[in-house]
Protein backbone atom coordinates (compact mmCIF):
# COMPACT_ATOMS: atom_id res chain seq x y z
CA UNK A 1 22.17 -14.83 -12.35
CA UNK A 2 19.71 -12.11 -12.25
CA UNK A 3 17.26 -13.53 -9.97
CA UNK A 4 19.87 -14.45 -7.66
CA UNK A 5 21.12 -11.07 -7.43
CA UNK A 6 17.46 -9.64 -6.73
CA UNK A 7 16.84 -12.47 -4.56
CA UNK A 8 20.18 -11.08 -2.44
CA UNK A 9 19.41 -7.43 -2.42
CA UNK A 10 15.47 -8.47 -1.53
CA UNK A 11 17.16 -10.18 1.26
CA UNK A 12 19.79 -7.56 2.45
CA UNK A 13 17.18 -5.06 2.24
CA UNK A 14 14.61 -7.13 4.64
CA UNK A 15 17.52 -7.81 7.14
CA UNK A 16 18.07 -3.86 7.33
CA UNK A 17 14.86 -2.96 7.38
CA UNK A 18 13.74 -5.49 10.34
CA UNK A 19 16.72 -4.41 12.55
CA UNK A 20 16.21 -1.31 12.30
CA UNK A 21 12.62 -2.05 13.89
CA UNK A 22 13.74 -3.94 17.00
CA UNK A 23 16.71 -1.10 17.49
CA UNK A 24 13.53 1.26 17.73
CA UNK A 25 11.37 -0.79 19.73
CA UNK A 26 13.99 -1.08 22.26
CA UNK A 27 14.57 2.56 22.44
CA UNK A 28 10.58 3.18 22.88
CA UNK A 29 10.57 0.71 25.76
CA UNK A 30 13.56 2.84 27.53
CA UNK A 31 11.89 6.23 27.00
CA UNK A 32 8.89 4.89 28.67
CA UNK A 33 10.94 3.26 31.74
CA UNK A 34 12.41 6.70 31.78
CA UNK A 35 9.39 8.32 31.79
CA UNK A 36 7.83 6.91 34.13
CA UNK A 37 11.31 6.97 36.71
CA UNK A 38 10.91 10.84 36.37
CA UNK A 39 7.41 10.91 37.20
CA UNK A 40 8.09 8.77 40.15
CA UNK A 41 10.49 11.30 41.35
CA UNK A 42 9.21 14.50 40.65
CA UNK A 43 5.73 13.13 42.52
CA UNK A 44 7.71 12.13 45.53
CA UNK A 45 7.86 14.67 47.81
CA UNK A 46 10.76 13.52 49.98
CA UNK A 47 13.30 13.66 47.10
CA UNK A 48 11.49 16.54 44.80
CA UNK A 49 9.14 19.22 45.29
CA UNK A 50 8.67 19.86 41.81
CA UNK A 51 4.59 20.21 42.05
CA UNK A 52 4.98 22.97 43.96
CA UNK A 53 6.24 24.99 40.62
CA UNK A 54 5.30 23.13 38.07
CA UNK A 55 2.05 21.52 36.04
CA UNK A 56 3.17 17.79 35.14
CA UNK A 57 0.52 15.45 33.91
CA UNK A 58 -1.42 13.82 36.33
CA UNK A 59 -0.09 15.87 39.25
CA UNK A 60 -2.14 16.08 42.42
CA UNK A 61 -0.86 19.68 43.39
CA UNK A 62 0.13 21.44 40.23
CA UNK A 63 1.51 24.35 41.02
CA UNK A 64 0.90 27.74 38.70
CA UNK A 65 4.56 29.87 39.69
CA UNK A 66 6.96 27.93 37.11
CA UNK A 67 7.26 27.30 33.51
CA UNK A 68 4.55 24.73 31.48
């Protein structure tokens, strides 16, 4: 009876521990869609001008009159 019960917790415990990975995975993949959205609009300079102000990573203009 005891083994069984270890063998169930060992199991219950893998199963929570493993979905918890993919839920994370899939929220890292998101972030960097998102990430690189904004970048895409704060770049353009039809729909943002947002160089002009401000230093963003990998900027061709950065600006030096708004925040870091």
């Amino acid at each position: 009876m005891r083994a069984t019960a270890a063998q169930t917790a060992f199991a219950v415990s893998s199963f929570v521990l493993l979905s918890g990975l993919t839920a994370i995975s899939s929220v890292h993949a998101t972030d960097i869609s998102n990430i690189a959205e904004g970048k895409k609009i704060a770049f353009d300079r039809e729909r943002s001008n947002c160089l002009a102000c401000h230093m963003i990573d990998d900027g061709f203009s950065p600006g030096d009159i708004g925040p870091l």
